[in-house]
PDB file of N, CA and C in Angstrom:
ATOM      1  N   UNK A   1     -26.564  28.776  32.626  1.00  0.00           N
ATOM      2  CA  UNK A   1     -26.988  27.476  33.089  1.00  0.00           C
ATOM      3  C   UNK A   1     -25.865  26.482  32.816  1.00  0.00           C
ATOM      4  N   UNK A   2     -25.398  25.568  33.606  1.00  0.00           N
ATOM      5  CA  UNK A   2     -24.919  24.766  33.849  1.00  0.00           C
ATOM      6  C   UNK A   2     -25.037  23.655  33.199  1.00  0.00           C
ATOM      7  N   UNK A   3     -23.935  22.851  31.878  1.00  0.00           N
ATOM      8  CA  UNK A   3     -24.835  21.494  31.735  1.00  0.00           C
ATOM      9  C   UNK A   3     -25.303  20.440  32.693  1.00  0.00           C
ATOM     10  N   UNK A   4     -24.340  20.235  33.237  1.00  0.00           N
ATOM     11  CA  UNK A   4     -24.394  19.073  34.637  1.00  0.00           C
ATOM     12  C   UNK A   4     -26.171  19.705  35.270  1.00  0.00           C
ATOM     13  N   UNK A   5     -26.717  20.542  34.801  1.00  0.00           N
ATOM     14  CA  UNK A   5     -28.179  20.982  35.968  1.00  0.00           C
ATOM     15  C   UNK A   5     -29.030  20.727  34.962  1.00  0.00           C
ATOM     16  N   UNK A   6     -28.829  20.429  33.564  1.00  0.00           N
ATOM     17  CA  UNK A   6     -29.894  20.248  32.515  1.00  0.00           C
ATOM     18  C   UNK A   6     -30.463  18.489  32.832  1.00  0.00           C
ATOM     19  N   UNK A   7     -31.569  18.476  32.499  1.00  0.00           N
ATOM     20  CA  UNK A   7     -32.201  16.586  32.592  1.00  0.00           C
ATOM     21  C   UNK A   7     -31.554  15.692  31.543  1.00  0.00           C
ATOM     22  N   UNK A   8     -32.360  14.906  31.927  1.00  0.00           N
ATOM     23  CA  UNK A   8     -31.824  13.498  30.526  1.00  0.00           C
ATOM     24  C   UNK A   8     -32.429  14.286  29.202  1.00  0.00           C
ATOM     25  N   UNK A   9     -33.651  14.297  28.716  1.00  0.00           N
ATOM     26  CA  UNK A   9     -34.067  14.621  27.446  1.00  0.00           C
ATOM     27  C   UNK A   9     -33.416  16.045  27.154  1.00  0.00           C
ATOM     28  N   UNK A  10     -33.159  16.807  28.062  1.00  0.00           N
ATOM     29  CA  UNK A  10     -32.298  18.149  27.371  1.00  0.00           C
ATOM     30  C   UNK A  10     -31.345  18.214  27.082  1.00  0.00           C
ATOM     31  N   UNK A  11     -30.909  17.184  27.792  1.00  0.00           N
ATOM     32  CA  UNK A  11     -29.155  16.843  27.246  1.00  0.00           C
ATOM     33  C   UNK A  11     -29.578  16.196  26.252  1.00  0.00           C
ATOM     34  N   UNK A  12     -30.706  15.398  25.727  1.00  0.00           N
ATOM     35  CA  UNK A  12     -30.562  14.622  24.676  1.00  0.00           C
ATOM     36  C   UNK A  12     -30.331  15.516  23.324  1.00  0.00           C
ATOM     37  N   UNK A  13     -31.554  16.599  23.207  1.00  0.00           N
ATOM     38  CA  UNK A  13     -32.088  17.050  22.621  1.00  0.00           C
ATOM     39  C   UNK A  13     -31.386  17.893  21.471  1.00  0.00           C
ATOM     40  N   UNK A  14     -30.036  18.852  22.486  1.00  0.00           N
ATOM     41  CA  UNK A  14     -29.297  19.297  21.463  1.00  0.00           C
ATOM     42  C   UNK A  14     -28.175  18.353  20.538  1.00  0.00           C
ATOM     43  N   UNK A  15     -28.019  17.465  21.224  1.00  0.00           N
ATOM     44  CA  UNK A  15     -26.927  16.380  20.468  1.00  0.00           C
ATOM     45  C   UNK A  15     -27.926  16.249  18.657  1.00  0.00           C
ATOM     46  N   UNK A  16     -28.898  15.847  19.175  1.00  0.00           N
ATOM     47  CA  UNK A  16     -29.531  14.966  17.928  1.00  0.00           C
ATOM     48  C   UNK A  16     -29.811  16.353  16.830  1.00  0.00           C
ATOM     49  N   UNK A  17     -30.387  17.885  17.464  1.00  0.00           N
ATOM     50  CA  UNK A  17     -30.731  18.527  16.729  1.00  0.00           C
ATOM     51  C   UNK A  17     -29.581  19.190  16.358  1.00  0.00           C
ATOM     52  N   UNK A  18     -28.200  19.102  16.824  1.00  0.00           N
ATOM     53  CA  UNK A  18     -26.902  19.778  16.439  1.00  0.00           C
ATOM     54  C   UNK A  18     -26.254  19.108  15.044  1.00  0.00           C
ATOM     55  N   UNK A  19     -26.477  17.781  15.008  1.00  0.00           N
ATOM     56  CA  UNK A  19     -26.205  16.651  13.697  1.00  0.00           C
ATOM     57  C   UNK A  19     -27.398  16.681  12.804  1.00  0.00           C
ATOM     58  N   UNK A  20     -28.421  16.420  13.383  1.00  0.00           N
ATOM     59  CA  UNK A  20     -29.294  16.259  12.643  1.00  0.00           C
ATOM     60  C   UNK A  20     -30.773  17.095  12.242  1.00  0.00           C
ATOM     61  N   UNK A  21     -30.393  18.105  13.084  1.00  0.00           N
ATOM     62  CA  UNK A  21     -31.621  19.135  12.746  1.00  0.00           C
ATOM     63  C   UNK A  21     -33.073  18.460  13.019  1.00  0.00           C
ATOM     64  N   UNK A  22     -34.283  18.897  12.168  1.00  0.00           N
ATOM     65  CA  UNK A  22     -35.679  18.632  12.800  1.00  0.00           C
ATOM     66  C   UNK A  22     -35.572  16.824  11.181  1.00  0.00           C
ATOM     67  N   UNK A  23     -34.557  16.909  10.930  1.00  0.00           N
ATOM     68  CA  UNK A  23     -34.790  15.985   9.697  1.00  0.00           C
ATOM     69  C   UNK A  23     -34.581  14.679  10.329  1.00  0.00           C
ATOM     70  N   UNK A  24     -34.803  13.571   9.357  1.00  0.00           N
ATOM     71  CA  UNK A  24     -34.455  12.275   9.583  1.00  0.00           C
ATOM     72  C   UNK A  24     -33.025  11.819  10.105  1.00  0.00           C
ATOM     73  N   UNK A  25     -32.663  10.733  11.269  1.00  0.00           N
ATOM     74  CA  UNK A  25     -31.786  10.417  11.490  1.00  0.00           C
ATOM     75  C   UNK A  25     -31.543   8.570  11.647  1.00  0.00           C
ATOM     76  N   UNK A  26     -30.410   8.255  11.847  1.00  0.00           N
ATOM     77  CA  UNK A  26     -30.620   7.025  11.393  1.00  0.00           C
ATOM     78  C   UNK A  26     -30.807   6.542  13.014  1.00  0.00           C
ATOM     79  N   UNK A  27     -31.701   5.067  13.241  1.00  0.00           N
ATOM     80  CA  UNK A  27     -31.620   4.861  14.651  1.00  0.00           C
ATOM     81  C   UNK A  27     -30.657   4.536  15.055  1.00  0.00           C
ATOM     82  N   UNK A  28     -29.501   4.246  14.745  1.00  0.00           N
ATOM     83  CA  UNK A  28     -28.381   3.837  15.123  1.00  0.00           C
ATOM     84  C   UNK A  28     -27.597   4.740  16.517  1.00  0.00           C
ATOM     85  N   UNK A  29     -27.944   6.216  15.262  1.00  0.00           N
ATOM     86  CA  UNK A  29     -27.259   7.160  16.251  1.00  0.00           C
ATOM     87  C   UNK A  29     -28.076   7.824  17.456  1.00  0.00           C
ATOM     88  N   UNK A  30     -29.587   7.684  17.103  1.00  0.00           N
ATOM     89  CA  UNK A  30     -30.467   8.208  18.198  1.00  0.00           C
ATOM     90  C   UNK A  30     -29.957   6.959  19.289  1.00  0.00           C
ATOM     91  N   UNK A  31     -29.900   6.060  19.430  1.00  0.00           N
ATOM     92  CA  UNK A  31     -30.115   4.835  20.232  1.00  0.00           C
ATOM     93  C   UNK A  31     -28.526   5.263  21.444  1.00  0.00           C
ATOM     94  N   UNK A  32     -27.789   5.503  20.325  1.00  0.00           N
ATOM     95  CA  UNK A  32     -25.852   5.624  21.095  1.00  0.00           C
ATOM     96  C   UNK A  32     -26.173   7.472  21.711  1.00  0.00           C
ATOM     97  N   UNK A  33     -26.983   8.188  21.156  1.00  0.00           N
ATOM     98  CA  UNK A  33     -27.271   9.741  22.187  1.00  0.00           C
ATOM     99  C   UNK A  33     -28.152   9.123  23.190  1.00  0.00           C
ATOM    100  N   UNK A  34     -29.032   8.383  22.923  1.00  0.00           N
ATOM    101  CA  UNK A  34     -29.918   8.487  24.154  1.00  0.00           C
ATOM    102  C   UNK A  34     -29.048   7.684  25.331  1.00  0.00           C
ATOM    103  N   UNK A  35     -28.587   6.605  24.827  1.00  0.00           N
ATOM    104  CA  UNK A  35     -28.058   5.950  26.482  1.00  0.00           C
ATOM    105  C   UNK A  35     -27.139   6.903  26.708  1.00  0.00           C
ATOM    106  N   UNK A  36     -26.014   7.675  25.972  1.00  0.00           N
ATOM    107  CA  UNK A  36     -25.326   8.782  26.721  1.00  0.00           C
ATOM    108  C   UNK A  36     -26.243   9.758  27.397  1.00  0.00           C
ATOM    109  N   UNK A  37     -27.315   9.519  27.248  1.00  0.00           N
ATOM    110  CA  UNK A  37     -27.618  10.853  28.148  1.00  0.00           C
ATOM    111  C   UNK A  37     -28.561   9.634  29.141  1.00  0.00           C
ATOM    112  N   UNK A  38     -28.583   8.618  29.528  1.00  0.00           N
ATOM    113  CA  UNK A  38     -29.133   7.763  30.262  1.00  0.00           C
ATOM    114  C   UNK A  38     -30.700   7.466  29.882  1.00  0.00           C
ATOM    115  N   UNK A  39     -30.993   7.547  28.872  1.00  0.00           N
ATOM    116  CA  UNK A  39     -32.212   7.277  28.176  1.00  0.00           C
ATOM    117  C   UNK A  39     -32.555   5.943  27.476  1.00  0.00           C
ATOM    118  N   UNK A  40     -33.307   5.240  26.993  1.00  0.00           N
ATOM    119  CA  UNK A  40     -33.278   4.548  25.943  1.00  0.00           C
ATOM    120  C   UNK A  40     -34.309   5.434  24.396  1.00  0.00           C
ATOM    121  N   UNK A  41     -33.981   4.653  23.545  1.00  0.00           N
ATOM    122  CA  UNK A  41     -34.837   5.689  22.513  1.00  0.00           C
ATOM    123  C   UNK A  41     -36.339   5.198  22.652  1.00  0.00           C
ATOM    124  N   UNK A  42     -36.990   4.446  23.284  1.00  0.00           N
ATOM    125  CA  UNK A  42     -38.499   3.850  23.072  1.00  0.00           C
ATOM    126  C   UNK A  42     -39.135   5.116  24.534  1.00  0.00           C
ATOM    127  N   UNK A  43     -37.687   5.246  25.014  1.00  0.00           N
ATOM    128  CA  UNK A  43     -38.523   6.449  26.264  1.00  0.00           C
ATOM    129  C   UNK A  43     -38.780   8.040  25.602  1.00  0.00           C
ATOM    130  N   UNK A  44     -37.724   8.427  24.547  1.00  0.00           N
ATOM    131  CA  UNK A  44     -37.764   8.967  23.600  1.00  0.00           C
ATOM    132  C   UNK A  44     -38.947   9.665  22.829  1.00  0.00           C
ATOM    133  N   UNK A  45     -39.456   8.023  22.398  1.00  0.00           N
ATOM    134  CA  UNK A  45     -41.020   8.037  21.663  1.00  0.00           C
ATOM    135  C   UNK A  45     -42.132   8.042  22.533  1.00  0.00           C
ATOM    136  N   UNK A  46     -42.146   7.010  23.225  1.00  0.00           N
ATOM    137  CA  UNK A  46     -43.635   6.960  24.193  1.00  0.00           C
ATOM    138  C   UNK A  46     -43.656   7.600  25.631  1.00  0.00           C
ATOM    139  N   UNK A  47     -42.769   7.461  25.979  1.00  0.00           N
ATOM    140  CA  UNK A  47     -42.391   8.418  27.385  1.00  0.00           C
ATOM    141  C   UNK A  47     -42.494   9.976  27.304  1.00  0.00           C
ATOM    142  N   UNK A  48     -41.265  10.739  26.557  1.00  0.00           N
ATOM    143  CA  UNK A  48     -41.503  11.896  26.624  1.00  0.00           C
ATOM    144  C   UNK A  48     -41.881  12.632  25.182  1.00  0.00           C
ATOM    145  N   UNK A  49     -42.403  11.898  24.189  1.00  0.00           N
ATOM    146  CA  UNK A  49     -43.257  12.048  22.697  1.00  0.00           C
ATOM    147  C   UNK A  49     -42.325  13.242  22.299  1.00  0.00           C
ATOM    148  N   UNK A  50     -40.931  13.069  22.279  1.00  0.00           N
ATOM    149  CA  UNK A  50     -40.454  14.177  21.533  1.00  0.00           C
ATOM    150  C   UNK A  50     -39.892  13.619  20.167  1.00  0.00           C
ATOM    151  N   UNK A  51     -40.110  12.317  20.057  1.00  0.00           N
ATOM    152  CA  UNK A  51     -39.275  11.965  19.023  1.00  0.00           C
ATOM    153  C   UNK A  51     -40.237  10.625  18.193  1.00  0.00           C
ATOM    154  N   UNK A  52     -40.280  10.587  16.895  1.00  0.00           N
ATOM    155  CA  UNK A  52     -40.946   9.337  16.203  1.00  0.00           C
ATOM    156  C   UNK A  52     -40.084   8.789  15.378  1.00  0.00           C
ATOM    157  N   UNK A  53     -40.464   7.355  15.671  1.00  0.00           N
ATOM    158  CA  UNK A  53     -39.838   6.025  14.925  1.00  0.00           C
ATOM    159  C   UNK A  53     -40.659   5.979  13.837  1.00  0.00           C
ATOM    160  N   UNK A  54     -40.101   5.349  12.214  1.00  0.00           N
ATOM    161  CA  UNK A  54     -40.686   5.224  10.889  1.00  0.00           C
ATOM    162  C   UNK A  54     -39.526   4.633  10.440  1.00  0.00           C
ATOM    163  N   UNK A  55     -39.760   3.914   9.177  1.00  0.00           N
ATOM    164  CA  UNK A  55     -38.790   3.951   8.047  1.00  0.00           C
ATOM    165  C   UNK A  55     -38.957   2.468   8.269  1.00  0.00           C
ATOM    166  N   UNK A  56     -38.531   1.379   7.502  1.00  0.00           N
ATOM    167  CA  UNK A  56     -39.209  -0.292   7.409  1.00  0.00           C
ATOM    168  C   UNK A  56     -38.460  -0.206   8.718  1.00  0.00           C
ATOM    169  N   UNK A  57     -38.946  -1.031   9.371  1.00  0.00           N
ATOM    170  CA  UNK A  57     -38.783  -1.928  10.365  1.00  0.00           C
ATOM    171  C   UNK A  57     -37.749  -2.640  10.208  1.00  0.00           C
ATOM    172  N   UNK A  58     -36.276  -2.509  11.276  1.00  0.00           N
ATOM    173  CA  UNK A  58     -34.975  -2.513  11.328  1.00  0.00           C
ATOM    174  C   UNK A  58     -34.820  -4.638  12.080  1.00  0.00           C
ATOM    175  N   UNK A  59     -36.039  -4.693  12.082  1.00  0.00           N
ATOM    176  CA  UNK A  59     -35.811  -6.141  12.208  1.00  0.00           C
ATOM    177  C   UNK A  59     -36.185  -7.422  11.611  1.00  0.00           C
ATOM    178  N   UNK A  60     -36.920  -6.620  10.798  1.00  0.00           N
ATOM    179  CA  UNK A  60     -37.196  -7.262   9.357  1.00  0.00           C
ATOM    180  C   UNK A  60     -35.840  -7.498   9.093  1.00  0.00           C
ATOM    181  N   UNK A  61     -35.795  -9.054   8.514  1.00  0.00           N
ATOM    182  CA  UNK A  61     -34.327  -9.308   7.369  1.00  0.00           C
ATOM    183  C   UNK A  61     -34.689  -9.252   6.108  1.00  0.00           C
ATOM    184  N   UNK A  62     -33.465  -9.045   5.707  1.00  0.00           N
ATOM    185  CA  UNK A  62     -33.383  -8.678   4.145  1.00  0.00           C
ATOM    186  C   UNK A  62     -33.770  -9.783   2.933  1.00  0.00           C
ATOM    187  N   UNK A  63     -34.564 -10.791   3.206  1.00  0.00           N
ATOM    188  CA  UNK A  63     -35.332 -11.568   3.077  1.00  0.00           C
ATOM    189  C   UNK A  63     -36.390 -11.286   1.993  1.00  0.00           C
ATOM    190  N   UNK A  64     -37.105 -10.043   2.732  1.00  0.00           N
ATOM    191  CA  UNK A  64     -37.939  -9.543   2.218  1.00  0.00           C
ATOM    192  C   UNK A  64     -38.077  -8.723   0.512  1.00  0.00           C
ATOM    193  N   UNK A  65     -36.535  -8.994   0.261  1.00  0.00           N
ATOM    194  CA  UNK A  65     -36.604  -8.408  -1.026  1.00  0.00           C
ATOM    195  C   UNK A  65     -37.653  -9.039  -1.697  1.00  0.00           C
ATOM    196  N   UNK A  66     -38.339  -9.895  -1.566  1.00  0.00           N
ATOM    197  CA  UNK A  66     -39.114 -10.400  -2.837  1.00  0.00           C
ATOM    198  C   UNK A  66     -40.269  -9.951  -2.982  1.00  0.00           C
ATOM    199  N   UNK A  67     -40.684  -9.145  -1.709  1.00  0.00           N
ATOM    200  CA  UNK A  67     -41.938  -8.566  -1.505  1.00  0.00           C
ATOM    201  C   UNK A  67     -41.923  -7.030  -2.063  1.00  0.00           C
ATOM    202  N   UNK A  68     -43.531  -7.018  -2.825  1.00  0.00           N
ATOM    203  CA  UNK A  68     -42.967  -5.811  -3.837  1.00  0.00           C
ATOM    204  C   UNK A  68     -43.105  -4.508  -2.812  1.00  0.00           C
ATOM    205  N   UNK A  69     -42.216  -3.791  -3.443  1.00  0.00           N
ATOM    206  CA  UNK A  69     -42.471  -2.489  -3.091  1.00  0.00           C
ATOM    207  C   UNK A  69     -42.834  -1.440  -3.813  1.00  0.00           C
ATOM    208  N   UNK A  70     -43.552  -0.916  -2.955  1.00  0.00           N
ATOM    209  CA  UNK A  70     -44.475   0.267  -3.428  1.00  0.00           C
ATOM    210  C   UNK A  70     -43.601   2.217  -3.198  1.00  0.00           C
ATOM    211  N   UNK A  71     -42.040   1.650  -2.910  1.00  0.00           N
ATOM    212  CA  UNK A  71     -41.497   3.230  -2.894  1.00  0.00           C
ATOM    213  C   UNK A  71     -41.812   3.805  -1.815  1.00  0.00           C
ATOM    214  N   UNK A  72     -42.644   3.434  -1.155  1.00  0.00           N
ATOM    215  CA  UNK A  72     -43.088   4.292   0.473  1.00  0.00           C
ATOM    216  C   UNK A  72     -42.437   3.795   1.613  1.00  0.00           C
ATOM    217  N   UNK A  73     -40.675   3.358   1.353  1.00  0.00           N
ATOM    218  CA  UNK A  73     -40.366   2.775   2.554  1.00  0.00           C
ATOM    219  C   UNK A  73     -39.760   3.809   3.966  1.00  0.00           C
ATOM    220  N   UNK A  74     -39.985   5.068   3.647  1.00  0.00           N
ATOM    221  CA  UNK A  74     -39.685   5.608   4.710  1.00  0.00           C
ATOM    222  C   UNK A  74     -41.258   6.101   4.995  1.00  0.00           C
ATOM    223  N   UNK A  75     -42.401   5.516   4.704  1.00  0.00           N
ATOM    224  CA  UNK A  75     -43.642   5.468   5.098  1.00  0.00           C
ATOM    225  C   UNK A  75     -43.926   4.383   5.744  1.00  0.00           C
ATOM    226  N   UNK A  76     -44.527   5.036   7.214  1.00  0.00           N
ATOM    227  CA  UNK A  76     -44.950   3.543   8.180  1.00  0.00           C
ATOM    228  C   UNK A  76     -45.588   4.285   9.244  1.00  0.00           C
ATOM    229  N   UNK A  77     -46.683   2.932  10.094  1.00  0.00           N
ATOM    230  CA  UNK A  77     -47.311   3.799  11.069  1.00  0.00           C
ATOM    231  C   UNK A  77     -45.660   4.254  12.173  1.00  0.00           C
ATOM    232  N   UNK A  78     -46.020   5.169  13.130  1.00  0.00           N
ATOM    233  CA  UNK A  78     -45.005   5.416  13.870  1.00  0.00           C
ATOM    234  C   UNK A  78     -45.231   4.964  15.322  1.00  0.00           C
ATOM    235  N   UNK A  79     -45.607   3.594  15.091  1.00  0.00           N
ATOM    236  CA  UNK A  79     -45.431   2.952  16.161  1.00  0.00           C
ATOM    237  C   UNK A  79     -44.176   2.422  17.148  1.00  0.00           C
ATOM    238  N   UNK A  80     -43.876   2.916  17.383  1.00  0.00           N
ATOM    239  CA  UNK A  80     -42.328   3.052  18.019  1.00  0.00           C
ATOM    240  C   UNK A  80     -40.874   2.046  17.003  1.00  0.00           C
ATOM    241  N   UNK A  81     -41.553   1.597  15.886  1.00  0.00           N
ATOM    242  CA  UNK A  81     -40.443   0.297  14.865  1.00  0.00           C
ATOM    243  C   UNK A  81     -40.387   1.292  13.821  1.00  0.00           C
ATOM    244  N   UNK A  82     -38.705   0.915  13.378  1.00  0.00           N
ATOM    245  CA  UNK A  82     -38.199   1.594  11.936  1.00  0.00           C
ATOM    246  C   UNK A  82     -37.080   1.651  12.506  1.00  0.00           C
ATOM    247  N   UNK A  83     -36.460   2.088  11.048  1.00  0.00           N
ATOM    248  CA  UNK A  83     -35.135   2.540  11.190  1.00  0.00           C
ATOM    249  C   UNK A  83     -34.473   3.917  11.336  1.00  0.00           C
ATOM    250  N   UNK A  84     -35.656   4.822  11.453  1.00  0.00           N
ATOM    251  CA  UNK A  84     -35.004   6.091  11.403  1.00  0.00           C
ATOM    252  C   UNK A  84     -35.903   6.393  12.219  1.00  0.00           C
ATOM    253  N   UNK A  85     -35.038   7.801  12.790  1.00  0.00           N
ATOM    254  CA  UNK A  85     -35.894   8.716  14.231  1.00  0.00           C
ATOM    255  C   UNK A  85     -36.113   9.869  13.697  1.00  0.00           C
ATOM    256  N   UNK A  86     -36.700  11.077  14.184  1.00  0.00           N
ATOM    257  CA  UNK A  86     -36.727  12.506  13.854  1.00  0.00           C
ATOM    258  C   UNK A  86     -37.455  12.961  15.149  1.00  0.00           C
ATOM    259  N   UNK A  87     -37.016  13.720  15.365  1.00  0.00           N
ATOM    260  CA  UNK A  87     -37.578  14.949  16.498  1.00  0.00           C
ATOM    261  C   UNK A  87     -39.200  15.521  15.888  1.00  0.00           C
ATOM    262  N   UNK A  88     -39.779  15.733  16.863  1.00  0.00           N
ATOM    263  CA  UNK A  88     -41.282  16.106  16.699  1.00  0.00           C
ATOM    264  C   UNK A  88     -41.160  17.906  17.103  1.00  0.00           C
ATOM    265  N   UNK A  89     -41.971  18.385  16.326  1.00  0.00           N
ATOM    266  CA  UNK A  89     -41.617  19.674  16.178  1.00  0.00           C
ATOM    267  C   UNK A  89     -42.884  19.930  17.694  1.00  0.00           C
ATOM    268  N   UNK A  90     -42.178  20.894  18.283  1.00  0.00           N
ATOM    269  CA  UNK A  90     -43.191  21.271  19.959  1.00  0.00           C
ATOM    270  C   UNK A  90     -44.510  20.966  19.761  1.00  0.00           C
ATOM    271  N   UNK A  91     -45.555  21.424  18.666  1.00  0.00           N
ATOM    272  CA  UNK A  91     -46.714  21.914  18.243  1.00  0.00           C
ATOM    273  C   UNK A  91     -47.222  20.504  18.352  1.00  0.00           C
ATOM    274  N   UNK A  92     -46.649  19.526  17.936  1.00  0.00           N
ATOM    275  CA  UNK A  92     -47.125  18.266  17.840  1.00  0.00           C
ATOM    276  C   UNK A  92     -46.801  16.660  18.898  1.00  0.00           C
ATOM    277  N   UNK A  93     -46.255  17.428  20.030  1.00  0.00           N
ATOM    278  CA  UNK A  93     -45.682  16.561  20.989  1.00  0.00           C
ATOM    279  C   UNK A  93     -47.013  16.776  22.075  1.00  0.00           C
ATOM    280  N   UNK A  94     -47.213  15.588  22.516  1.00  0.00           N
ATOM    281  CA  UNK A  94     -48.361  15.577  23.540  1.00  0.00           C
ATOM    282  C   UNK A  94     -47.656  15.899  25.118  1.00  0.00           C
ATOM    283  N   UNK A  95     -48.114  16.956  25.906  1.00  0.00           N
ATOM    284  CA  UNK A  95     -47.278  16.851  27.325  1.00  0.00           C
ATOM    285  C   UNK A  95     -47.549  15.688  28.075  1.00  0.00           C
ATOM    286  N   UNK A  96     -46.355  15.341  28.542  1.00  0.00           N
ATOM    287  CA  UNK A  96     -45.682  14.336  29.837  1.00  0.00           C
ATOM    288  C   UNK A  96     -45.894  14.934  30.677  1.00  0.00           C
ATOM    289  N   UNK A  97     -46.310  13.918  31.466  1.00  0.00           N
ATOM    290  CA  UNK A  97     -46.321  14.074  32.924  1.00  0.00           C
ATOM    291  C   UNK A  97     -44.395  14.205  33.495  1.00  0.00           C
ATOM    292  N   UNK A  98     -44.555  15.149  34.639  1.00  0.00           N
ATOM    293  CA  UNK A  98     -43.263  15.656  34.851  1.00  0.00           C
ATOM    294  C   UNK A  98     -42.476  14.977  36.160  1.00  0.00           C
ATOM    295  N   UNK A  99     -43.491  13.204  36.071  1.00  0.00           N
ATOM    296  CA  UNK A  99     -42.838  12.777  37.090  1.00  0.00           C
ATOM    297  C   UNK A  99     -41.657  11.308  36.481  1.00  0.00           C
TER     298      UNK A  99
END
């Protein structure tokens, strides 16, 4: 198979899992793979559910130091905000529609 014949998310897919395996990655770098492969990362999460956002919320300012923490900052709902991405293992990705 041909790369040039693979889609957007398959081209995405090995970049992120070649660096970063099924583990945490920072959004920085999911955000710079996905537009190379003509994606954004929120299509990523809610579009084709292969991938979840967590970790505090990357638009929060650092402000917030005064607010206590409880140690659970790479705990958050995974509503598409945070700072870190990770790939969703098959078993737990909901199917897309294939249009």
């Amino acid at each position: 198979m041909e790369a040039a014949s693979l889609d957007d998310v398959t081209t995405y897919y090995p970049h992120h899992r070649n660096d970063f395996g099924l583990d945490d990655a920072p959004i920085g770098a999911s955000i710079l793979y996905a537009l190379s492969c003509k994606l954004s990362d929120s299509a990523l999460v809610d579009r084709f559910d292969i991938a979840v956002r967590f970790g505090r919320d990357f638009l929060e300012d650092d402000e917030g130091a005064d607010k206590e923490d409880d140690g659970n900052e790479d705990e958050g709902d995974a509503g598409g905000k945070g700072n870190k991405v990770e790939l969703k293992p098959w078993n737990q990705r909901r199917i897309a529609p294939l249009s």
